[in-house]
PDB file of N, CA and C in Angstrom:
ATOM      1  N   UNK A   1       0.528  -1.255 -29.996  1.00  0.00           N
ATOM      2  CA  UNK A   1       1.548  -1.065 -31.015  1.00  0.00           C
ATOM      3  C   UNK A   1       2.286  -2.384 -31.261  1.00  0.00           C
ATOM      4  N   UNK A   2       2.166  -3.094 -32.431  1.00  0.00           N
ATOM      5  CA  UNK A   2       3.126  -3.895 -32.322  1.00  0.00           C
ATOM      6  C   UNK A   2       4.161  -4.136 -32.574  1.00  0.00           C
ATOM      7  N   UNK A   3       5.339  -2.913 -32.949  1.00  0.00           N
ATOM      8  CA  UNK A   3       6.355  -3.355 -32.886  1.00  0.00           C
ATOM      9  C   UNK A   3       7.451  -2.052 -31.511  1.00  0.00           C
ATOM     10  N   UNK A   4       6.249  -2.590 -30.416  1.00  0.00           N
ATOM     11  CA  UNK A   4       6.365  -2.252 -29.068  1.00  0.00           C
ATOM     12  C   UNK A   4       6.587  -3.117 -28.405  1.00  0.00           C
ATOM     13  N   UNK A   5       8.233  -3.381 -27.335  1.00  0.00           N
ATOM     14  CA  UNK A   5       8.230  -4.648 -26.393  1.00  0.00           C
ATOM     15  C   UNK A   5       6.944  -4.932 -25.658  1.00  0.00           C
ATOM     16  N   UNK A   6       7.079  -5.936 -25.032  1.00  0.00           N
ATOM     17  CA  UNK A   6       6.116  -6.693 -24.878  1.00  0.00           C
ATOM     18  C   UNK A   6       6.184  -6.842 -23.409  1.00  0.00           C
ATOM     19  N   UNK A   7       5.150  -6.737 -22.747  1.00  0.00           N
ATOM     20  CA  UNK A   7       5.523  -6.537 -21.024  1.00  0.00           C
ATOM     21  C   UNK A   7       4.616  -7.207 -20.843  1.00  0.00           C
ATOM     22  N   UNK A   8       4.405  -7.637 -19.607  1.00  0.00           N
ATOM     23  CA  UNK A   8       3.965  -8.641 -18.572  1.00  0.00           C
ATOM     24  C   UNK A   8       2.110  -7.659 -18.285  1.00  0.00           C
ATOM     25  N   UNK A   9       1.329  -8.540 -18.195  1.00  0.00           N
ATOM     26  CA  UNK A   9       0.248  -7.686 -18.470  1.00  0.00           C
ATOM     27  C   UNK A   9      -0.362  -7.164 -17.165  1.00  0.00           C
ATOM     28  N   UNK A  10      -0.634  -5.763 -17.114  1.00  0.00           N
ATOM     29  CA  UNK A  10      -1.236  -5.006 -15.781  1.00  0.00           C
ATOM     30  C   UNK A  10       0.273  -5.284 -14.531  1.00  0.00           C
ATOM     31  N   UNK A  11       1.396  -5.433 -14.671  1.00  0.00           N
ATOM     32  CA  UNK A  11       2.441  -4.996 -14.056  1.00  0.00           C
ATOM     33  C   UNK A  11       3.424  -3.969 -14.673  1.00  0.00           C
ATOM     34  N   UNK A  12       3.596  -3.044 -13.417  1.00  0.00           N
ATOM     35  CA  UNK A  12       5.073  -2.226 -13.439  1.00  0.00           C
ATOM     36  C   UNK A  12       6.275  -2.968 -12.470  1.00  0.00           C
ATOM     37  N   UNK A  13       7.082  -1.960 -12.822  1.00  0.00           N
ATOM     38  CA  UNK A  13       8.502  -1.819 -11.821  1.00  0.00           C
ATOM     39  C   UNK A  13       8.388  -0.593 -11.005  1.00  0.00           C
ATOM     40  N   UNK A  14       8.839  -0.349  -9.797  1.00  0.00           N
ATOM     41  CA  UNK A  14       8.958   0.994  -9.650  1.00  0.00           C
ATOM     42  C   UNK A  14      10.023   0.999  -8.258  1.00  0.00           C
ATOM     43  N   UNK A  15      11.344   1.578  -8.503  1.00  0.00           N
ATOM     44  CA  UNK A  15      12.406   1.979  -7.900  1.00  0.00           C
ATOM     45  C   UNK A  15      12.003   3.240  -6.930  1.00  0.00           C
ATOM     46  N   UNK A  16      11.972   2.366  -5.585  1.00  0.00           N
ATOM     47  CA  UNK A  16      11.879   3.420  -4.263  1.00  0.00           C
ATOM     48  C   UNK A  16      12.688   4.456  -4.705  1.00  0.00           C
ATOM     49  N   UNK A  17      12.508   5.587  -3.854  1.00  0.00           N
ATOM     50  CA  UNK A  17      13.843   6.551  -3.505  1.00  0.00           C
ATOM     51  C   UNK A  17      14.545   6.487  -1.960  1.00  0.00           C
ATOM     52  N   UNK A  18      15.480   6.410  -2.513  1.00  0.00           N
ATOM     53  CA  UNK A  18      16.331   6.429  -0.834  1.00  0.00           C
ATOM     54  C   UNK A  18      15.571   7.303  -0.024  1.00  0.00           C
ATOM     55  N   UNK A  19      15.636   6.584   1.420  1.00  0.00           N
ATOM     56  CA  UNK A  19      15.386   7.139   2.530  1.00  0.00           C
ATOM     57  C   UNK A  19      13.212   7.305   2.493  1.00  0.00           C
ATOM     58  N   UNK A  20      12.796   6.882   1.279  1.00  0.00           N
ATOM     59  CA  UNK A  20      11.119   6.408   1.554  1.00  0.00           C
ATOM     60  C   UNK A  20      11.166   4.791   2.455  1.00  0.00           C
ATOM     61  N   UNK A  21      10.387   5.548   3.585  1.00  0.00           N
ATOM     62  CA  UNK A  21      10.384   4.077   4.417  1.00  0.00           C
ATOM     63  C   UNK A  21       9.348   2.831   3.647  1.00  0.00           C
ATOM     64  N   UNK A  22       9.434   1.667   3.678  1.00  0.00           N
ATOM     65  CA  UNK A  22       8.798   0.617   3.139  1.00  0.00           C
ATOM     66  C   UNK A  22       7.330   1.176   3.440  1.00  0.00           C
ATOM     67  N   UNK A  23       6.943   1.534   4.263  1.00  0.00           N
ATOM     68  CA  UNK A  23       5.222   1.595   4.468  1.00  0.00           C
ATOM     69  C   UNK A  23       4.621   2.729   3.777  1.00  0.00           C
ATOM     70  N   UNK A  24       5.594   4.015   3.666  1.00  0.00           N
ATOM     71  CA  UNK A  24       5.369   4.394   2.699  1.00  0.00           C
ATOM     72  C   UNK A  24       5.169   4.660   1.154  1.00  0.00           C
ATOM     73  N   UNK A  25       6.261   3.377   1.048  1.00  0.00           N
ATOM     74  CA  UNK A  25       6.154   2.899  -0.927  1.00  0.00           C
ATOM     75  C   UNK A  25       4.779   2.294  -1.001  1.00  0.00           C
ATOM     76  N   UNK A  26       4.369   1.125   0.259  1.00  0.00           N
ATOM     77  CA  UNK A  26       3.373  -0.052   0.162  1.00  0.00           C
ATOM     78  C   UNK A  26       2.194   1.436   0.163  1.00  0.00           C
ATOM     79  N   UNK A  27       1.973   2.568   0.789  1.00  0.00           N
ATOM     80  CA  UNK A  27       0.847   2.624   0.855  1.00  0.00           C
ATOM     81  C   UNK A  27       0.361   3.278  -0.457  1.00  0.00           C
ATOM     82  N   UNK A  28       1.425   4.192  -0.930  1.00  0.00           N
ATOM     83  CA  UNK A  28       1.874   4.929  -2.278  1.00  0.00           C
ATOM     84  C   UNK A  28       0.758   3.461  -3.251  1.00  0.00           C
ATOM     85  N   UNK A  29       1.688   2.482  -3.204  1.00  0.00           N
ATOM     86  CA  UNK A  29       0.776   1.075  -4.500  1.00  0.00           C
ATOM     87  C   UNK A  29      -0.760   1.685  -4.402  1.00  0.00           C
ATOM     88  N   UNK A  30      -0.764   1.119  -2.951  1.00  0.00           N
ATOM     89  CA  UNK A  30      -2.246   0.452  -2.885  1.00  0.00           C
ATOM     90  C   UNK A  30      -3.281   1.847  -3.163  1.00  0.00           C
ATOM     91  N   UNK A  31      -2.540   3.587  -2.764  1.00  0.00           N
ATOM     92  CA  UNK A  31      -3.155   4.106  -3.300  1.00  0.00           C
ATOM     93  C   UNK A  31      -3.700   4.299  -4.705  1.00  0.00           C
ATOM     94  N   UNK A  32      -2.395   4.115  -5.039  1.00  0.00           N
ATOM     95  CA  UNK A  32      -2.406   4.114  -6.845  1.00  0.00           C
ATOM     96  C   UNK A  32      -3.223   2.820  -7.326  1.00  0.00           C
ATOM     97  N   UNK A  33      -4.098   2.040  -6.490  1.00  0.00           N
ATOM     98  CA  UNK A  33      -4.667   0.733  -7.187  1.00  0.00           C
ATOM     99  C   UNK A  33      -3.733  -0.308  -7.677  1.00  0.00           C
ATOM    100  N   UNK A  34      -2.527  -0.730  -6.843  1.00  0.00           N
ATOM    101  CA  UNK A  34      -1.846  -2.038  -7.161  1.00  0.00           C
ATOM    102  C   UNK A  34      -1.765  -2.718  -6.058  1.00  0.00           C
ATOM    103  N   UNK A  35      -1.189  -3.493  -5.866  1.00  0.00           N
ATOM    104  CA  UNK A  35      -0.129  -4.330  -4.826  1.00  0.00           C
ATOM    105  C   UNK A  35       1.185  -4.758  -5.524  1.00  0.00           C
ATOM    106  N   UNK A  36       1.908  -5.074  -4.687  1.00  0.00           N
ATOM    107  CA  UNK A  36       3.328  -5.803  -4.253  1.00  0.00           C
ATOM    108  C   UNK A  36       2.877  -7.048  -4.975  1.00  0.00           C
ATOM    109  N   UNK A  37       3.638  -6.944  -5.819  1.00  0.00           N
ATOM    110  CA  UNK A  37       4.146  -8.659  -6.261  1.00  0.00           C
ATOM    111  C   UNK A  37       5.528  -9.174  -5.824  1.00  0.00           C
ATOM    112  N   UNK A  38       6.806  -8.315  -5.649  1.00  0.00           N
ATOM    113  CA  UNK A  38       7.985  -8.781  -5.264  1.00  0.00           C
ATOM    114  C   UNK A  38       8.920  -7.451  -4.821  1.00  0.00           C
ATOM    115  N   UNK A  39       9.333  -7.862  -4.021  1.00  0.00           N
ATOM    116  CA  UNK A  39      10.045  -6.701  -3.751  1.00  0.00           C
ATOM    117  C   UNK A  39      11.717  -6.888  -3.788  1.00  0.00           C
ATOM    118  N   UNK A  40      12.922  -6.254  -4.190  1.00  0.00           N
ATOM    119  CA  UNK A  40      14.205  -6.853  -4.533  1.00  0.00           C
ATOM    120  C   UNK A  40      14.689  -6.990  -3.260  1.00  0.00           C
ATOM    121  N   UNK A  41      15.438  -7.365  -3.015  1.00  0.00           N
ATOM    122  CA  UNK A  41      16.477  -8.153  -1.833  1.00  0.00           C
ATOM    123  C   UNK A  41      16.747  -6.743  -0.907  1.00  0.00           C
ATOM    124  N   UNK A  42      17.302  -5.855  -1.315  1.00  0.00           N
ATOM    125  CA  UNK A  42      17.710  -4.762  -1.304  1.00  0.00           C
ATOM    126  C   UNK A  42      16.356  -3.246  -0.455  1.00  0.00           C
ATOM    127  N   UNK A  43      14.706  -3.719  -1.705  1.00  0.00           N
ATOM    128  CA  UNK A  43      14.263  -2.961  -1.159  1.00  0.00           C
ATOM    129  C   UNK A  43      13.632  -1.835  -2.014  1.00  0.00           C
ATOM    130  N   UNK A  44      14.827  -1.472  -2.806  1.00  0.00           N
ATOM    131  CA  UNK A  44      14.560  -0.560  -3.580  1.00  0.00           C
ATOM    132  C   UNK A  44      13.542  -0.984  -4.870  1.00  0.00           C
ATOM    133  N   UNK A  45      13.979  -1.862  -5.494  1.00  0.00           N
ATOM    134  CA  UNK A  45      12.530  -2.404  -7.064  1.00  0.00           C
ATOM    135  C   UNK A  45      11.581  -3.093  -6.251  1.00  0.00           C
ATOM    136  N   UNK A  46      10.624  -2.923  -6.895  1.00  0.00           N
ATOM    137  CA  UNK A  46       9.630  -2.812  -6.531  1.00  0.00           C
ATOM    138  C   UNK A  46       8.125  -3.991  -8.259  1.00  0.00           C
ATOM    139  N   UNK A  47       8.015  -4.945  -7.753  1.00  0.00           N
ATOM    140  CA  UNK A  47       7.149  -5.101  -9.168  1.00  0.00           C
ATOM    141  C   UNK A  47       5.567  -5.621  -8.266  1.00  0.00           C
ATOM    142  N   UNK A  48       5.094  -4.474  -9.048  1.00  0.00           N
ATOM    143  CA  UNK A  48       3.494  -3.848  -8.905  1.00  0.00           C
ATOM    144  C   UNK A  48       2.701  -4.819 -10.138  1.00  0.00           C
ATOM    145  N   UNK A  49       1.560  -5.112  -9.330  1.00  0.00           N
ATOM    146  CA  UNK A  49       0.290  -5.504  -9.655  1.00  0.00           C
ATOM    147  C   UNK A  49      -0.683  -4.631 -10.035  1.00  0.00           C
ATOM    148  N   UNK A  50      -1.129  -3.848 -11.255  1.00  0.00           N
ATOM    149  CA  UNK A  50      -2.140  -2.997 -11.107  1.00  0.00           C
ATOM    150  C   UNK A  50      -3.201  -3.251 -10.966  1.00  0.00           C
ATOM    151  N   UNK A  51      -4.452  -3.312 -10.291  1.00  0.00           N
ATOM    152  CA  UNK A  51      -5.810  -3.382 -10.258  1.00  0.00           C
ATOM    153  C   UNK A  51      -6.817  -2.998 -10.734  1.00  0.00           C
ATOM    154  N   UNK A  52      -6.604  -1.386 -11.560  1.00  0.00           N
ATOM    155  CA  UNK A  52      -6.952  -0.449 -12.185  1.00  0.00           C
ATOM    156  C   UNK A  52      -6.965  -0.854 -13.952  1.00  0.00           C
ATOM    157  N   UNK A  53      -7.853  -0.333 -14.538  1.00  0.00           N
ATOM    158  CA  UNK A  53      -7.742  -0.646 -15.790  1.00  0.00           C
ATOM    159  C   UNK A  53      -6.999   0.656 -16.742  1.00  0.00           C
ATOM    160  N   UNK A  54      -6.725   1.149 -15.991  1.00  0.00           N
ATOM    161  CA  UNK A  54      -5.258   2.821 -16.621  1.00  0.00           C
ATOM    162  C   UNK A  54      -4.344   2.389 -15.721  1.00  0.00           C
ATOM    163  N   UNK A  55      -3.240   1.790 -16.296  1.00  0.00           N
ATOM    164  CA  UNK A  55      -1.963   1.489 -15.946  1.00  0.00           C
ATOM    165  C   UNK A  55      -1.100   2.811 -16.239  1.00  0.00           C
ATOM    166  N   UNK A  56      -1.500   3.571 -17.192  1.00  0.00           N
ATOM    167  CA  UNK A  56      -0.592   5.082 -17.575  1.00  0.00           C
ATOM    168  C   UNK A  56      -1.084   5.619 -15.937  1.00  0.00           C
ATOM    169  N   UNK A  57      -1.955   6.037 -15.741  1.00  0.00           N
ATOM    170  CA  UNK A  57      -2.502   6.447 -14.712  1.00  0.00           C
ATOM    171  C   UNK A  57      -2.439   6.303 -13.650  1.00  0.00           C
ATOM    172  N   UNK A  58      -1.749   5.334 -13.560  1.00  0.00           N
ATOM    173  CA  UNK A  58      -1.353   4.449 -11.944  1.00  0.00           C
ATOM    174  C   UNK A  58       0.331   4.589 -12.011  1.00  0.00           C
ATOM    175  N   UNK A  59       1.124   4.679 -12.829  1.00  0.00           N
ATOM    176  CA  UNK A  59       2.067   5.181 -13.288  1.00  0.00           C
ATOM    177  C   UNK A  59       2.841   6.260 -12.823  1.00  0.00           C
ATOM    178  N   UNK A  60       1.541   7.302 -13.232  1.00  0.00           N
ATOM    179  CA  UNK A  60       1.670   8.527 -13.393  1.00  0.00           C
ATOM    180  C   UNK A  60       1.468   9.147 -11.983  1.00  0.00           C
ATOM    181  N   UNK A  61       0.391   8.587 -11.240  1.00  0.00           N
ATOM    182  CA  UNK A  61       0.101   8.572  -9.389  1.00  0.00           C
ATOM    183  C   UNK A  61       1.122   8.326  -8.403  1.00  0.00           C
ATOM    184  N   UNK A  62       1.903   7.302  -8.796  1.00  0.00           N
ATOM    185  CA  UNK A  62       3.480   6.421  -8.118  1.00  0.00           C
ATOM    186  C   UNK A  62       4.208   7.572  -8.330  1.00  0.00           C
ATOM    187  N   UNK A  63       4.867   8.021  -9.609  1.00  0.00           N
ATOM    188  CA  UNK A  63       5.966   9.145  -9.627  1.00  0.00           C
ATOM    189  C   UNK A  63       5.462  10.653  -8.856  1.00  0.00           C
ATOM    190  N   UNK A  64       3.975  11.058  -9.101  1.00  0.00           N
ATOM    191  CA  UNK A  64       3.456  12.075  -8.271  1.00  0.00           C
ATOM    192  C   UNK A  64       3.442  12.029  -6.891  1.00  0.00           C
ATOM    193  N   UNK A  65       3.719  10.889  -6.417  1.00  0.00           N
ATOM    194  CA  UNK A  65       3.689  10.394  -4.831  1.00  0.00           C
ATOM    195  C   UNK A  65       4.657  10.394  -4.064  1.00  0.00           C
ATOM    196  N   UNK A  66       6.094  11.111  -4.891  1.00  0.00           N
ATOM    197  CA  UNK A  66       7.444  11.270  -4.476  1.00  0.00           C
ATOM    198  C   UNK A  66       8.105  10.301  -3.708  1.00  0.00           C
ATOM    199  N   UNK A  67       7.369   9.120  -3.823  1.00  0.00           N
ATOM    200  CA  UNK A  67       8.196   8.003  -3.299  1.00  0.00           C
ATOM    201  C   UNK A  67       9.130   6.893  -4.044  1.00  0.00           C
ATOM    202  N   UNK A  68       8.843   7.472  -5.643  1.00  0.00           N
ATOM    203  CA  UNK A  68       9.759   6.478  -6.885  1.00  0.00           C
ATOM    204  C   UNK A  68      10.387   7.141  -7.748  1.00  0.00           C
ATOM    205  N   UNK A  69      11.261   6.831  -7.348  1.00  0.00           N
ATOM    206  CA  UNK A  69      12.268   7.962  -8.715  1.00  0.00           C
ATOM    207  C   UNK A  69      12.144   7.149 -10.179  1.00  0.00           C
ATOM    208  N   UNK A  70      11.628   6.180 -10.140  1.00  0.00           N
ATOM    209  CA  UNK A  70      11.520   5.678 -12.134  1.00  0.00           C
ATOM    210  C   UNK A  70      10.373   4.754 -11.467  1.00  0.00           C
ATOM    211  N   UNK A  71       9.261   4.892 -12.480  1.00  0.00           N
ATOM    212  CA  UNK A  71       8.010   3.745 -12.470  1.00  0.00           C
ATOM    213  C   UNK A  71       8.297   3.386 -14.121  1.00  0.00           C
ATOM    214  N   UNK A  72       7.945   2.050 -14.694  1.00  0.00           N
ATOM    215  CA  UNK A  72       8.327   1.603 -16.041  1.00  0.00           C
ATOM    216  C   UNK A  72       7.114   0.110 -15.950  1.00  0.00           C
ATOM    217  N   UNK A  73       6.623   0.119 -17.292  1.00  0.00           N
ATOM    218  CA  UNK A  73       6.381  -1.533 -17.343  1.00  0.00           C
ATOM    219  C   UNK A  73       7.028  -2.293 -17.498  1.00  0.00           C
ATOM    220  N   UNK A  74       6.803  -3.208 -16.889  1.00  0.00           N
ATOM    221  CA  UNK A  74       7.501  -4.835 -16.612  1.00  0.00           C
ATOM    222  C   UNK A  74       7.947  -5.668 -18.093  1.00  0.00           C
ATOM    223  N   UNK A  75       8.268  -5.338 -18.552  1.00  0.00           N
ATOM    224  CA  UNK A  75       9.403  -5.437 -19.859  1.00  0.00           C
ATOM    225  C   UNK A  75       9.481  -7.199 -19.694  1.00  0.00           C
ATOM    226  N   UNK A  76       8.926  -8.257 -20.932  1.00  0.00           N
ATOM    227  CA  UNK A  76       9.298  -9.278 -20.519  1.00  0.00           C
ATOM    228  C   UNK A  76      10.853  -9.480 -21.574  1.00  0.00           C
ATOM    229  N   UNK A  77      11.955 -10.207 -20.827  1.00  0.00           N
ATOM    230  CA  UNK A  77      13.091 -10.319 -21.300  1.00  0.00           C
ATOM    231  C   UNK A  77      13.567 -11.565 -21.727  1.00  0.00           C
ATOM    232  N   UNK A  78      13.092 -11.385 -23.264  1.00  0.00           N
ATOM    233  CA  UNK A  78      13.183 -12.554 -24.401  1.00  0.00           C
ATOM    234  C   UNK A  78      14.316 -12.635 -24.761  1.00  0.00           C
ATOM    235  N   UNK A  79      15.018 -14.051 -24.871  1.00  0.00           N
ATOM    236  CA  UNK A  79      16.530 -14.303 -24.662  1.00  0.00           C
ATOM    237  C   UNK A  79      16.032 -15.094 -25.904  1.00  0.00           C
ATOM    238  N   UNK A  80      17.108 -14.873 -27.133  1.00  0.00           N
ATOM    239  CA  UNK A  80      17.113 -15.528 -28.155  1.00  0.00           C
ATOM    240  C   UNK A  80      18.339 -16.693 -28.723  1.00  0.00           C
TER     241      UNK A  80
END
């Protein structure tokens, strides 16, 4: 679509939920076909690498995995 923001290509975001231990978010990715690109200071954001060529789908696996309360694409933030 193009007059759809513009995100960072084959990455999400995805916001732990309190009280999911770290090994459980990491294994949640790698099930869903990503990895860890950065993780926030904090713990909670999370920006995913997808590996998979269905990013809806890998998306959609993370929030079914009850370990992320919001999965989103990586939104790039154009400062004008």
């Amino acid at each position: 679509m193009p007059d759809s923001p513009e995100h960072e290509p084959n990455q999400i975001l995805a916001m732990v939920k309190q009280g999911v231990t770290e090994e459980n978010a990491k294994n949640a990715i790698t099930d869903a076909g990503g990895s860890i690109l950065k993780t926030s200071s904090n713990g909670r954001l999370t920006a995913i690498l997808i590996h998979t060529s269905n990013i809806e789908s890998t998306m959609k696996h993370l929030i079914n995995s009850d370990c992320f309360q919001a999965v989103q694409l990586n939104y790039l933030n154009k400062r004008q």
